[in-house]
Protein backbone atom coordinates (compact mmCIF):
# COMPACT_ATOMS: atom_id res chain seq x y z
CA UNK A 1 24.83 -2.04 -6.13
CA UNK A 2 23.39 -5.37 -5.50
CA UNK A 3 23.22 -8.01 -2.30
CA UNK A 4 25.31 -10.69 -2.50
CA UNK A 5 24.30 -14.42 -2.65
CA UNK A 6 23.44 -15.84 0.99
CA UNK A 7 22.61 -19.51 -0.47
CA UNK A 8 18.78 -20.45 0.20
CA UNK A 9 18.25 -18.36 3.48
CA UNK A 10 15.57 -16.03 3.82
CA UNK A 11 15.80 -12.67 4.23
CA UNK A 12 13.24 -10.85 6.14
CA UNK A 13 14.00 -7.31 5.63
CA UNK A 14 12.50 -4.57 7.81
CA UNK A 15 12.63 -1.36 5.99
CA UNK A 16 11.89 1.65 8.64
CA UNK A 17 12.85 3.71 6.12
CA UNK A 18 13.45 3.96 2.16
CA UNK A 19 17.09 4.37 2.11
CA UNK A 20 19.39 3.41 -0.79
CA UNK A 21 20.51 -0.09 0.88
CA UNK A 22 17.09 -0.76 1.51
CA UNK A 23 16.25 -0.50 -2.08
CA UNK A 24 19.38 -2.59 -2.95
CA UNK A 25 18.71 -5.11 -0.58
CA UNK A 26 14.93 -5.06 -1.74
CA UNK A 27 16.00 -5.79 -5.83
CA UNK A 28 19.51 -7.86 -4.62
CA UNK A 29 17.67 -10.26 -2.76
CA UNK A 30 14.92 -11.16 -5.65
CA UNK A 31 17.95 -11.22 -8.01
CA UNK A 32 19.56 -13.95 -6.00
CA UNK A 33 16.68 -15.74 -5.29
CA UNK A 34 16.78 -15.14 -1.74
CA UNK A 35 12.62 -14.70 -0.55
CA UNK A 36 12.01 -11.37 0.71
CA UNK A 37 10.07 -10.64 2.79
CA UNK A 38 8.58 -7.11 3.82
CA UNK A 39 7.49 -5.56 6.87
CA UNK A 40 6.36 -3.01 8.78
CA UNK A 41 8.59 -1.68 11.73
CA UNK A 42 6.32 0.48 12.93
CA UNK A 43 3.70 -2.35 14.02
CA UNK A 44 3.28 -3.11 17.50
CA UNK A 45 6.05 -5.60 18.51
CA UNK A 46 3.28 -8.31 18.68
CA UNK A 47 1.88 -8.37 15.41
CA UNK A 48 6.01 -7.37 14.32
CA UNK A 49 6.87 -11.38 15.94
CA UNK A 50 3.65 -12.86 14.61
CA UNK A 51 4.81 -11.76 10.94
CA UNK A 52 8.08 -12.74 11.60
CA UNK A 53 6.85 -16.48 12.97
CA UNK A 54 4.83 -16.81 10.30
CA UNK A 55 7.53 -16.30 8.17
CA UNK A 56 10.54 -18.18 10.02
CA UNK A 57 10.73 -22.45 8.70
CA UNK A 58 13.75 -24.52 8.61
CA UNK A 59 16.19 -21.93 7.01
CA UNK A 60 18.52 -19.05 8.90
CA UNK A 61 16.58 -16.18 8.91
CA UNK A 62 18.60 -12.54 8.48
CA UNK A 63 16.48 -9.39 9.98
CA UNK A 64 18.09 -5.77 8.36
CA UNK A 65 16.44 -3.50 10.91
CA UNK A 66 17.00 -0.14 10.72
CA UNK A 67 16.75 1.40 13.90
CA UNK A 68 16.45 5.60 14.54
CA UNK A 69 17.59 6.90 18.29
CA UNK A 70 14.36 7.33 19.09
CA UNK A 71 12.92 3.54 18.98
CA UNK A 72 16.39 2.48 20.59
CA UNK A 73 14.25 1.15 23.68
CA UNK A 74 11.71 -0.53 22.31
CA UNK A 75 14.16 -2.45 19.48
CA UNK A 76 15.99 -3.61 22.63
CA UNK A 77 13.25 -5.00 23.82
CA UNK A 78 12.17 -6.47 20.74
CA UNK A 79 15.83 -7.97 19.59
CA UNK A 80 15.61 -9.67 22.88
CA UNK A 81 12.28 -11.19 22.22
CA UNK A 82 12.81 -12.47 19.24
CA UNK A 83 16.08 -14.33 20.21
CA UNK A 84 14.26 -15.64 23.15
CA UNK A 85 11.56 -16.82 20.95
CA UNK A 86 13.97 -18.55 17.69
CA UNK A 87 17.06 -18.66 19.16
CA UNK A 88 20.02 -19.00 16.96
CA UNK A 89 17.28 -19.80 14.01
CA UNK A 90 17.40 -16.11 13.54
CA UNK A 91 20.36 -13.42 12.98
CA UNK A 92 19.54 -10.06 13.79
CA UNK A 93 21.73 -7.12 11.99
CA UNK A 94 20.78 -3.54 13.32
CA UNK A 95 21.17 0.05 10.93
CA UNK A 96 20.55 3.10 10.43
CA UNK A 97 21.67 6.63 12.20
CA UNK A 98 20.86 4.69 15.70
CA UNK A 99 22.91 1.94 14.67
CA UNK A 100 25.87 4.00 13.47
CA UNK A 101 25.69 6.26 16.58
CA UNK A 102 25.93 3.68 19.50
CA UNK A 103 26.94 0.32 17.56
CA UNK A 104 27.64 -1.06 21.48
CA UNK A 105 24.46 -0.64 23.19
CA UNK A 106 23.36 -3.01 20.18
CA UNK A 107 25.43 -5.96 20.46
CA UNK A 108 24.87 -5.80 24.10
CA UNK A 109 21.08 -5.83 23.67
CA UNK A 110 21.70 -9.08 21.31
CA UNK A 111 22.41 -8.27 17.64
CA UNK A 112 24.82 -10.38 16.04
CA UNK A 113 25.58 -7.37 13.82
CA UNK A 114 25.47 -3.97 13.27
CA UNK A 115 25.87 -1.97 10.15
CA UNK A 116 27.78 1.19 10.90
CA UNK A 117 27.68 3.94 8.43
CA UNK A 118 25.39 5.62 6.02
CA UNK A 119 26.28 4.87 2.17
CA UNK A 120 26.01 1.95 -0.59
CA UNK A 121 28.49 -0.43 0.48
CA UNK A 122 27.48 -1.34 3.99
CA UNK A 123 24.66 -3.80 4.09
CA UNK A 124 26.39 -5.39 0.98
CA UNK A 125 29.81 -5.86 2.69
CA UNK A 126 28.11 -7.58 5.39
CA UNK A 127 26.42 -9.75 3.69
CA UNK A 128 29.28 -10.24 1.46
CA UNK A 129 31.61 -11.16 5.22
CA UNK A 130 28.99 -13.49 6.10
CA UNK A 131 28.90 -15.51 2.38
CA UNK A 132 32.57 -15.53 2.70
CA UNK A 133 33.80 -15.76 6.21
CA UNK A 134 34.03 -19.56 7.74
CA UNK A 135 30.32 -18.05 9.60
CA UNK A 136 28.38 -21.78 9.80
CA UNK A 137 26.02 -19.67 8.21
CA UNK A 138 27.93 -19.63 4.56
CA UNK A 139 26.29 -21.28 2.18
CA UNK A 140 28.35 -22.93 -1.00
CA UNK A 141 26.31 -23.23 -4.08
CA UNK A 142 25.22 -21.94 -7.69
CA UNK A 143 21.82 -19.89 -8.17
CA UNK A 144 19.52 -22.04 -9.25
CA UNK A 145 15.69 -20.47 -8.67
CA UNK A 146 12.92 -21.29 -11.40
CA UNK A 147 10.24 -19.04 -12.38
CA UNK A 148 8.08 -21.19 -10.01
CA UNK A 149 10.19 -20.91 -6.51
CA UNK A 150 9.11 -18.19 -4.10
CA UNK A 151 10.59 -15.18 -4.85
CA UNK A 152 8.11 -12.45 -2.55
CA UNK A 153 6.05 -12.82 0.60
CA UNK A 154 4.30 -9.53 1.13
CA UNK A 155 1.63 -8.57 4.34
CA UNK A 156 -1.41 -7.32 3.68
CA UNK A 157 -2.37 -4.21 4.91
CA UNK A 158 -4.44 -5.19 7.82
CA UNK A 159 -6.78 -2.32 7.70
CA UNK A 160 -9.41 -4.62 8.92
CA UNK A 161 -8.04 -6.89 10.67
CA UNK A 162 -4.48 -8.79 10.93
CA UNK A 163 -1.96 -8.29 7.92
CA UNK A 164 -1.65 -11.65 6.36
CA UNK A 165 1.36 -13.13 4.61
CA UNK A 166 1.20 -13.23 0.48
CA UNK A 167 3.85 -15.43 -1.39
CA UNK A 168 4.62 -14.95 -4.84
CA UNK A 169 6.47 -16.81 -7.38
CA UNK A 170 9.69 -15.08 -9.67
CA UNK A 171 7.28 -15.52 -12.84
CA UNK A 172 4.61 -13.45 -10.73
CA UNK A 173 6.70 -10.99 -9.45
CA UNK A 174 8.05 -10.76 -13.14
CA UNK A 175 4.61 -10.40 -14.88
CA UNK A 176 3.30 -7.76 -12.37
CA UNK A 177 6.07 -5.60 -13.55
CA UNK A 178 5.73 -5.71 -17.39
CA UNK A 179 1.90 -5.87 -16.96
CA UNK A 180 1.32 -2.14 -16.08
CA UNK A 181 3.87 -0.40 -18.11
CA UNK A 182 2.69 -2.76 -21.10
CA UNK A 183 -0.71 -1.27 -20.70
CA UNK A 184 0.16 2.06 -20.38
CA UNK A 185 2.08 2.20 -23.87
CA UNK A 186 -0.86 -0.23 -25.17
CA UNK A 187 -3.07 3.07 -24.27
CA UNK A 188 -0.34 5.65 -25.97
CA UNK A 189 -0.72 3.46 -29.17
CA UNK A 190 -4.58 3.30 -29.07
CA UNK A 191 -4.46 7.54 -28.20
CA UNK A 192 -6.10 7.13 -25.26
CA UNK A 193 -3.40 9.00 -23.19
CA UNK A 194 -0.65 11.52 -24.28
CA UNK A 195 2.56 9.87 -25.06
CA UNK A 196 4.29 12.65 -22.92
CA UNK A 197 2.51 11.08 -19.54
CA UNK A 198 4.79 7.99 -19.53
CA UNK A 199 7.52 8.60 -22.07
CA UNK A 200 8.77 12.54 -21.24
CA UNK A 201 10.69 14.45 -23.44
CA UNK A 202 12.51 17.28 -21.04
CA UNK A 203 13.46 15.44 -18.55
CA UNK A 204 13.93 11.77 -17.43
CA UNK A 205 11.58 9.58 -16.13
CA UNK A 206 12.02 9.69 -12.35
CA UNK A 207 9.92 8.30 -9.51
CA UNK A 208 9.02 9.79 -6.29
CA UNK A 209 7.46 7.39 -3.46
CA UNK A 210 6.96 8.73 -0.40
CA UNK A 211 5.02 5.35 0.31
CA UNK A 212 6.94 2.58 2.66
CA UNK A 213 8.64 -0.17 0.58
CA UNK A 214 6.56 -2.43 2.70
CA UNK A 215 4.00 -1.72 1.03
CA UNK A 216 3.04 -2.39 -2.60
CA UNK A 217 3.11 1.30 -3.60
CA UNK A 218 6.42 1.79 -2.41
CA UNK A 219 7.54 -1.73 -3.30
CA UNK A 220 6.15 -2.12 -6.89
CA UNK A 221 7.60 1.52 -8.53
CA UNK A 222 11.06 0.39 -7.18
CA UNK A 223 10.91 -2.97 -8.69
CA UNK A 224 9.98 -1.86 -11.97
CA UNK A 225 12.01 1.31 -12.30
CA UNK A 226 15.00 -0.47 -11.04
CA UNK A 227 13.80 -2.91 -14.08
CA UNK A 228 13.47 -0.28 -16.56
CA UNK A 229 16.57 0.97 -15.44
CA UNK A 230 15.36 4.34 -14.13
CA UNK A 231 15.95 6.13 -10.65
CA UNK A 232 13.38 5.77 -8.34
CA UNK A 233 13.52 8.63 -5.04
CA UNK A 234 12.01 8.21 -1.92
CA UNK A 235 11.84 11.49 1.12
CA UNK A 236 14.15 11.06 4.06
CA UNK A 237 10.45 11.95 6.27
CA UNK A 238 9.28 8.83 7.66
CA UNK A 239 5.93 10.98 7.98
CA UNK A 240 4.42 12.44 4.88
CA UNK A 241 5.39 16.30 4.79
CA UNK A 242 4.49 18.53 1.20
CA UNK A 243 6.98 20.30 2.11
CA UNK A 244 9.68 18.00 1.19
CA UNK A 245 7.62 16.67 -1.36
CA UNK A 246 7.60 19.93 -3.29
CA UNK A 247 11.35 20.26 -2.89
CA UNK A 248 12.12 17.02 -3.83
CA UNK A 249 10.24 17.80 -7.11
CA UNK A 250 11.80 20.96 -7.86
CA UNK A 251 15.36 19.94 -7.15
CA UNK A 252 14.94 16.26 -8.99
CA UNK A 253 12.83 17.37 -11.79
CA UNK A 254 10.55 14.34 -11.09
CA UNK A 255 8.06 13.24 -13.57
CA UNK A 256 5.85 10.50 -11.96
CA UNK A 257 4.52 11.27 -8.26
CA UNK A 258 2.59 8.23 -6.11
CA UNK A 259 0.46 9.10 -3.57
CA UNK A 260 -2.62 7.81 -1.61
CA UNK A 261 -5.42 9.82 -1.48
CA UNK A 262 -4.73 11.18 1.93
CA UNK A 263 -1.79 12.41 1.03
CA UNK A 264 -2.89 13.81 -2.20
CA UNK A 265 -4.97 15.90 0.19
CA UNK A 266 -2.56 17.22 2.40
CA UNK A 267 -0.58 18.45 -0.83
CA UNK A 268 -3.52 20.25 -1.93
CA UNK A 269 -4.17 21.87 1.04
CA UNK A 270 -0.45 23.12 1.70
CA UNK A 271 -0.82 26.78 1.74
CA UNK A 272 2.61 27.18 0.21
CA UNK A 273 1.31 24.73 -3.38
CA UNK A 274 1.47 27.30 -5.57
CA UNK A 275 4.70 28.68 -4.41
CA UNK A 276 6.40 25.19 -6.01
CA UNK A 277 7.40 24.74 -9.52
CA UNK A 278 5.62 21.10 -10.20
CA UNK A 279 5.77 21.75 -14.31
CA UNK A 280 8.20 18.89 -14.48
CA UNK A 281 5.78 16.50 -13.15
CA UNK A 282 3.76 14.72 -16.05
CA UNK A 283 1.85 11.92 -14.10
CA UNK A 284 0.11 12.27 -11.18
CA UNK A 285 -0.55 8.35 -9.51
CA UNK A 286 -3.04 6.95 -6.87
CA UNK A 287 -4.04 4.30 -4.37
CA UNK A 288 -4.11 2.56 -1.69
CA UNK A 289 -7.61 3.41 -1.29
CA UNK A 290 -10.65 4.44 -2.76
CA UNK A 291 -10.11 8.47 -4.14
CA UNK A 292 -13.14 10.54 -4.30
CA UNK A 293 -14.71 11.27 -7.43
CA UNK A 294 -14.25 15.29 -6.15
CA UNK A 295 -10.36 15.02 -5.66
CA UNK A 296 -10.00 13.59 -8.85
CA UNK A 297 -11.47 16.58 -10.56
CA UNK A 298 -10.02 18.69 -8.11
CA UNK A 299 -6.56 17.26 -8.80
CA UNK A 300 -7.34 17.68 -13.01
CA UNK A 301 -8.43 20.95 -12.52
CA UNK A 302 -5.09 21.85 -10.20
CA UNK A 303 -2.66 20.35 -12.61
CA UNK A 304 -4.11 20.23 -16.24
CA UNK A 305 -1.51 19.20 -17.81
CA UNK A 306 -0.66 15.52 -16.10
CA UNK A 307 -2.29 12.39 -16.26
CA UNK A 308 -4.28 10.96 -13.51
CA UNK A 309 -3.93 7.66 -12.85
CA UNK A 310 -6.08 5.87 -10.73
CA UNK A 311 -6.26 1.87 -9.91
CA UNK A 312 -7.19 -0.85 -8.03
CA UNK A 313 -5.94 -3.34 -6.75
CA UNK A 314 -4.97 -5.96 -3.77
CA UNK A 315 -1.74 -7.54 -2.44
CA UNK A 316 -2.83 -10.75 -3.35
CA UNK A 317 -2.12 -9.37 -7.04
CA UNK A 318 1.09 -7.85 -6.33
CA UNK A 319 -0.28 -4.58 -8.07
CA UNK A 320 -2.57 -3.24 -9.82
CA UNK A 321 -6.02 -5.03 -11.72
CA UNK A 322 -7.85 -1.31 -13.12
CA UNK A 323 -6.97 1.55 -14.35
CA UNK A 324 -8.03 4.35 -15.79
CA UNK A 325 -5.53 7.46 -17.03
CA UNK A 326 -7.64 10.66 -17.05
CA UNK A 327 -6.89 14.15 -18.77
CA UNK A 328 -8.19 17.16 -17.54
CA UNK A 329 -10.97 16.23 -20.69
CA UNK A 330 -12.44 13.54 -18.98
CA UNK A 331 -13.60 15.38 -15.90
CA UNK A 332 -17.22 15.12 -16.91
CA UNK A 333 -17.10 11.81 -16.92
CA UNK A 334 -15.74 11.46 -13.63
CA UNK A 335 -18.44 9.46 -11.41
CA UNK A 336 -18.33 8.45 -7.87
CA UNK A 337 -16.53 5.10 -7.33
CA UNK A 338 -15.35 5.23 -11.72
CA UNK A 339 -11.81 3.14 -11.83
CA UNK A 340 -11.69 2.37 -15.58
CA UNK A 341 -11.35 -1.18 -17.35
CA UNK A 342 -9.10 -4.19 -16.21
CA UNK A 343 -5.34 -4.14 -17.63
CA UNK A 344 -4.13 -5.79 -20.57
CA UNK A 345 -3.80 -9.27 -19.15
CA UNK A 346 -5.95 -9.61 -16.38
CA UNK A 347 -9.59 -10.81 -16.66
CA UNK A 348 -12.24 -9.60 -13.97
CA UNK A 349 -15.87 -10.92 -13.80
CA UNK A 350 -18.28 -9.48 -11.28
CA UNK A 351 -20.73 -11.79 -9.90
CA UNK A 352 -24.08 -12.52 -7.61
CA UNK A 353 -24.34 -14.37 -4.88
CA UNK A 354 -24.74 -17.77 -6.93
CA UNK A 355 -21.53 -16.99 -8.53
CA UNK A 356 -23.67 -15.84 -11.94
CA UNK A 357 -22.31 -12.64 -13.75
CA UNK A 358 -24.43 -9.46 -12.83
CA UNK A 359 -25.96 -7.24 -15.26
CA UNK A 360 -24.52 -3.26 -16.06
CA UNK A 361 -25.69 -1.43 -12.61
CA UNK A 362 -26.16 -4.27 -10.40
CA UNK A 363 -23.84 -4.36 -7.61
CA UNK A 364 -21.94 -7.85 -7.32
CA UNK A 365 -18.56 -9.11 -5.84
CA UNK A 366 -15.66 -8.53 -8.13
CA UNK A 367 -13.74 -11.49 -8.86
CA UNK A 368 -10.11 -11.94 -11.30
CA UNK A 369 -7.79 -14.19 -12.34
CA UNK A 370 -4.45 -12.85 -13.58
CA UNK A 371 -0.68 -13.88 -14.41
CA UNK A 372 0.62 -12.10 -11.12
CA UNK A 373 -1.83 -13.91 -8.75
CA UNK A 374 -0.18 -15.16 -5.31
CA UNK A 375 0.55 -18.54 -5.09
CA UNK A 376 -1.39 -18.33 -2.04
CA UNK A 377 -1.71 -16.99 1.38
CA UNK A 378 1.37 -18.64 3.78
CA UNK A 379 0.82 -21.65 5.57
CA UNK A 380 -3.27 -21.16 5.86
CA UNK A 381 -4.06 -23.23 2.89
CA UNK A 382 -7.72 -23.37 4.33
CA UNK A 383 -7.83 -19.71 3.29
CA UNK A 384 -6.02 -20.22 0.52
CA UNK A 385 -8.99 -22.69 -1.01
CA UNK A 386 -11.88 -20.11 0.44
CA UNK A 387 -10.20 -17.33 -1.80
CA UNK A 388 -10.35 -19.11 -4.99
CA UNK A 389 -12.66 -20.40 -7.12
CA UNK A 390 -10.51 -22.30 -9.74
CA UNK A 391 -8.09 -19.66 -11.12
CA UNK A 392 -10.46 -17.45 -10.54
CA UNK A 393 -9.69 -14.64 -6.94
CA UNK A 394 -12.41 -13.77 -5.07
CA UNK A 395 -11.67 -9.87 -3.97
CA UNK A 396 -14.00 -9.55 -1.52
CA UNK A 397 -14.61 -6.00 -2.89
CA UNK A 398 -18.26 -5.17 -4.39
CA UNK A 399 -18.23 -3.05 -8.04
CA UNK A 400 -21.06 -2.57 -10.75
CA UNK A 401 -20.49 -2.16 -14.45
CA UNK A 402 -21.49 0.00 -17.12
CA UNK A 403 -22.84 -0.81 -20.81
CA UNK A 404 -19.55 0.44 -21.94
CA UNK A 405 -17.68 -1.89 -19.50
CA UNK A 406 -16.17 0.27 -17.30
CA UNK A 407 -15.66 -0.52 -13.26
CA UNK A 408 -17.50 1.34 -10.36
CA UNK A 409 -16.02 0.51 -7.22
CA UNK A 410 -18.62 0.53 -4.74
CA UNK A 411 -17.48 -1.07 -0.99
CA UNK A 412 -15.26 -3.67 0.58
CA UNK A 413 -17.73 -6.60 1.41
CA UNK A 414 -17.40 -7.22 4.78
CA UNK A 415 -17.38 -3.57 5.46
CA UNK A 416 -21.17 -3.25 4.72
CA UNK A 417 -23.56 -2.30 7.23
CA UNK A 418 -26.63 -4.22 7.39
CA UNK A 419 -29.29 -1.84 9.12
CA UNK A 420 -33.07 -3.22 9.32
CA UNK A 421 -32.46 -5.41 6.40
CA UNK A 422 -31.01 -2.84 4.37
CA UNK A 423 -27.33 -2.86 3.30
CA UNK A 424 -25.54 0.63 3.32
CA UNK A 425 -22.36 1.13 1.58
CA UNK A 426 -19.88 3.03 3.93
CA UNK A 427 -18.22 5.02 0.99
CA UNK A 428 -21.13 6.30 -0.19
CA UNK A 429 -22.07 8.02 3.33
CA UNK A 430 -18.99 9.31 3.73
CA UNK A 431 -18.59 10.88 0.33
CA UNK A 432 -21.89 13.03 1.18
CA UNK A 433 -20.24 14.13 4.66
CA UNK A 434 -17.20 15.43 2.92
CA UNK A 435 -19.53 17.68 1.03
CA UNK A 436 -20.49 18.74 3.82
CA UNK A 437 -18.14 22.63 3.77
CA UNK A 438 -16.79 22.43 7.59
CA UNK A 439 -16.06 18.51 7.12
CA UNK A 440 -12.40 17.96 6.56
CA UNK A 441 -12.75 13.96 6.45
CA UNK A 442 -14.69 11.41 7.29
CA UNK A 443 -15.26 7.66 7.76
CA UNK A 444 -18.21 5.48 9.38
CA UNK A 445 -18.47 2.43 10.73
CA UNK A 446 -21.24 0.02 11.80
CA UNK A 447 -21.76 -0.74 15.49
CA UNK A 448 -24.39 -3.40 17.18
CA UNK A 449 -27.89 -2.40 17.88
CA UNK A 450 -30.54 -4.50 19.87
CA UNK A 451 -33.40 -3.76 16.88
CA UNK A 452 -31.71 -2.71 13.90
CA UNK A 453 -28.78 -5.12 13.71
CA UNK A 454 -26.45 -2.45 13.16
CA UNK A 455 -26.72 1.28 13.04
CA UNK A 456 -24.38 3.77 11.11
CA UNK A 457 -21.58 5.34 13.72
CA UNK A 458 -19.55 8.43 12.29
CA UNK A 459 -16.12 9.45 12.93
CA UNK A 460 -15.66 13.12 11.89
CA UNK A 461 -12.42 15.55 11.27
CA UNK A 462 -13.58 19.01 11.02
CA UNK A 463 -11.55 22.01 8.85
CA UNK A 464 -9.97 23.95 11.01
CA UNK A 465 -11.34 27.20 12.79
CA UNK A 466 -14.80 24.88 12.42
CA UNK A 467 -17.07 25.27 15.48
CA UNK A 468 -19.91 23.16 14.36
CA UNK A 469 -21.41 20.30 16.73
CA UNK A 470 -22.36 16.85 16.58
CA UNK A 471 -25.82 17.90 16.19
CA UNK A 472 -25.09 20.31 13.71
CA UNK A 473 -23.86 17.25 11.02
CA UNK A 474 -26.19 15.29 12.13
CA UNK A 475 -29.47 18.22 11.21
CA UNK A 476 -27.44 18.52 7.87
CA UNK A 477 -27.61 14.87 6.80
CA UNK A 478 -31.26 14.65 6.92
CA UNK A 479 -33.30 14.96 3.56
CA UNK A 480 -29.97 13.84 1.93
CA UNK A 481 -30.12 10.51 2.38
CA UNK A 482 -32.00 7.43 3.30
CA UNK A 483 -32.64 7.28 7.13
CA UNK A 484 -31.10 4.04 7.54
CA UNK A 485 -28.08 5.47 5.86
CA UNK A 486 -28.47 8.48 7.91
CA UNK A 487 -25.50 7.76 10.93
CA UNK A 488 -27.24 8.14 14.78
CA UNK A 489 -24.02 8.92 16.31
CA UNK A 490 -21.33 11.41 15.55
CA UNK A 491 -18.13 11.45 16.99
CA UNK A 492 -15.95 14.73 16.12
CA UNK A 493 -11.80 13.82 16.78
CA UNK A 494 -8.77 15.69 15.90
CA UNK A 495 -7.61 13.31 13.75
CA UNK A 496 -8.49 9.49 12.31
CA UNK A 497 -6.18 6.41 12.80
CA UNK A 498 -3.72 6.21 9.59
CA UNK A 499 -1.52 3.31 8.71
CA UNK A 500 1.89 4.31 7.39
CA UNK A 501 0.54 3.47 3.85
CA UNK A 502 -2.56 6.08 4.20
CA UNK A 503 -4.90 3.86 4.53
CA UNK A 504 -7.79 5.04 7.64
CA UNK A 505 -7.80 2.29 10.05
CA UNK A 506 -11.60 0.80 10.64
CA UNK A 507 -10.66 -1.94 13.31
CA UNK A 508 -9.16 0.94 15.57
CA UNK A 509 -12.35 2.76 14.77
CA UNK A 510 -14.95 -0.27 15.58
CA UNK A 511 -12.60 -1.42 18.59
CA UNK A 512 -13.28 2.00 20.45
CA UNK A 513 -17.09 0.76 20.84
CA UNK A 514 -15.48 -2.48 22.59
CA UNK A 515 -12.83 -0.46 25.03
């Protein structure tokens, strides 16, 4: 199943959900050098159109948007908008249950089409009417992309601020998926992981995502299974529910499991866990965000005989820069903040504030340069220039190394809190409040202070039955830490804003102080 050529159009494709035509119109329209590019539904219909404006240039723009019954209101608001806004610069073609249900109320709200039906054929056979038909929008031509024409523009997650748009070349895109799987048999070779992890014997290597495509960690395991050739399954949940999860694994005898460390935590606090037959699954993959040295050996401990992977790594690289692939042996060297060594292929320095490489322990900004860099961030080349320095990427992200040369990442840089001249490293603080036994999770942010600068603020989700108090956490953090680490306000809350990918949202959290 594949999309058919549309000439040099871009296709913006707005996977709600990971369905099968989404996938196909994710690989098809790389294949056929159409760019792709990915977004989030679920964003406000603000930053949806800013994405989208960014993204829109001289060529027809087609919009897949699946639509469920419940968002029927707001997509009619939005379809409108955005036809208001680019006129006939933009074709808009509707799917999903919605669209199959009341095909009608779309048109009239102002899509051009609408894909009725659930099944592999119907987002190709439009786009195969719309090559073919005597549409002004048919383009007649051969395929003619170069490793060097855009193939990808991604978002960034926009965690901490608004997403911005990545663009990546075919010989990019290309690298970043023979880069990781070339590393992990480079590993099997040198012993340092069981050949069973990555190449199982009993049953076929199969995927399971229950990450957004938008996203890299949905997007990057469905570009290079679909390259190796293997499935790749995503739930039908647009939520995350372990439930599902557990079935999925049972009934599809998956080997390989991504997840983000939240969700890795909701899984291991399902009551019904051990109830699930998981002895199929031989790899066990994270991130997305930083995973706490705890869970790690808490995840070993549950499921001794996977692998653990663990990375890091930024849109800008289209996938991962470290790993590290742990047994249930290397729990004692599990450390806060550990990540492993840089991949085969990718180079990473980590460097002062004169751009000098630090010494082992010293805490410096981590910088890379690697085959499956982005060309560069879309149409800000002022930002573009700020990020590099030569070949060379500037994360943004603080680490220290070891003698041995492994990674230790420590903080996102402009996520520091500067309090009274000293610099406190959120994850550190919120690693000791998770110890804490009533603490379910916990983030902190840093909010203006007349003397200090800034002074620690924390969010905190409490287990539940807990009936502790503000107070309570706060008595319980002194004597374990520095008092300018020590936060002077705690905020308990049901729950912590999540993006769709898992990651906790800090700009919700530090925009509460402005409301």
């Amino acid at each position: 199943m594949r999309v058919y050529y549309l000439g040099s159009h871009h296709l913006i494709f707005r996977a709600h959900s990971s369905s099968r035509y989404s996938v196909a119109a994710l690989v098809g329209s790389i294949e056929v050098d159409n760019r792709l590019v990915d977004l989030q539904v679920s964003a406000p219909v603000e930053l949806s159109n800013k994405m989208i404006r960014e993204s829109v240039d001289r060529m027809k723009t087609f919009v897949a948007h699946s639509v469920m019954s419940t968002q029927a209101s707001r997509v009619n608001k939005e379809c409108k908008d955005l036809r208001q806004r680019f006129g006939d610069d933009i074709t808009l073609i509707a799917g999903g249950p919605h669209a199959s249900a009341r095909p009608r109320d779309l048109l009239d709200a102002g899509f051009d089409y609408v894909v009725v039906g659930e099944g592999e054929k119907a987002l190709p056979d439009l786009l195969w009417h719309l090559m073919n038909s005597k549409d002004p929008l048919r383009v007649n031509g051969v395929v003619s992309a170069t490793s060097q024409d855009l193939s990808v523009q991604l978002f960034t997650g926009g965690t901490t601020g608004l997403p911005k748009g990545t663009n990546f070349t075919h010989q990019a895109l290309l690298d970043a998926c023979t880069l990781i799987p070339d590393h992990g048999l480079k590993l099997i070779v040198d012993g340092e992981v069981p050949e069973s992890a990555l190449l199982p014997t009993d049953h076929e290597l199969k995927f399971l995502v229950p990450t957004p495509l938008y996203h890299l960690s949905g997007f990057m395991p469905a570009i290079i299974m679909a390259a190796m050739k293997r499935p790749v399954v995503f739930p039908k949940s647009l939520g995350f529910e372990p439930q599902e999860i557990l079935e999925l694994i049972e009934r599809e005898k998956i080997t390989a499991l991504f997840m983000v460390p939240t969700q890795f935590r909701m899984l291991l606090d399902y009551p019904e866990l051990d109830t699930h037959d998981m002895t199929s699954v031989t790899l066990l993959s994270s991130g997305g965000s930083k995973m706490p040295a705890y869970m790690k050996k808490e995840i070993l401990n549950r499921f001794p005989n996977t692998v653990l992977v663990d990375g890091y790594g930024q849109t800008e690289n289209i996938g991962a820069a470290i790993y590290s692939f742990l047994t249930v042996d290397d729990i004692p060297k599990v450390t806060e903040g550990y990540i492993g060594k840089p991949i085969s292929g990718v180079e990473m320095r980590v460097i002062n504030e004169s751009g000098d490489d630090v010494s082992p322990g010293e805490i410096g900004e981590a910088i890379y340069r690697s085959p499956s860099l982005m060309r560069g961030y879309h149409d800000d080349d002022s930002m573009t220039k700020d990020s590099f320095d030569g070949a060379w990427f500037r994360t943004g992200d603080l680490f220290r190394i070891d003698e041995e040369g492994n990674y230790y990442y420590v903080e996102r840089k402009s996520e520091v809190i500067f309090s009274g001249g000293e610099k406190v490293f959120p994850a550190e603080v919120e690693d000791l409040l998770s110890q804490h036994p009533d603490v379910d999770s916990a983030v902190i942010v840093g909010i203006p202070d007349r003397i200090w600068g800034e002074v620690v603020r924390a969010f905190v989700v409490l287990k539940p039955g807990s009936e502790i108090t503000e107070n309570d956490i706060l008595a319980w953090c002194s004597g374990k830490m520095a008092s300018y680490k020590k936060p002077k306000e705690v905020i308990l809350r049901d729950s912590l804003p999540i993006a769709e990918d898992g990651k906790i949202l800090r700009s919700a959290l530090k925009e509460l102080d402005s409301e």
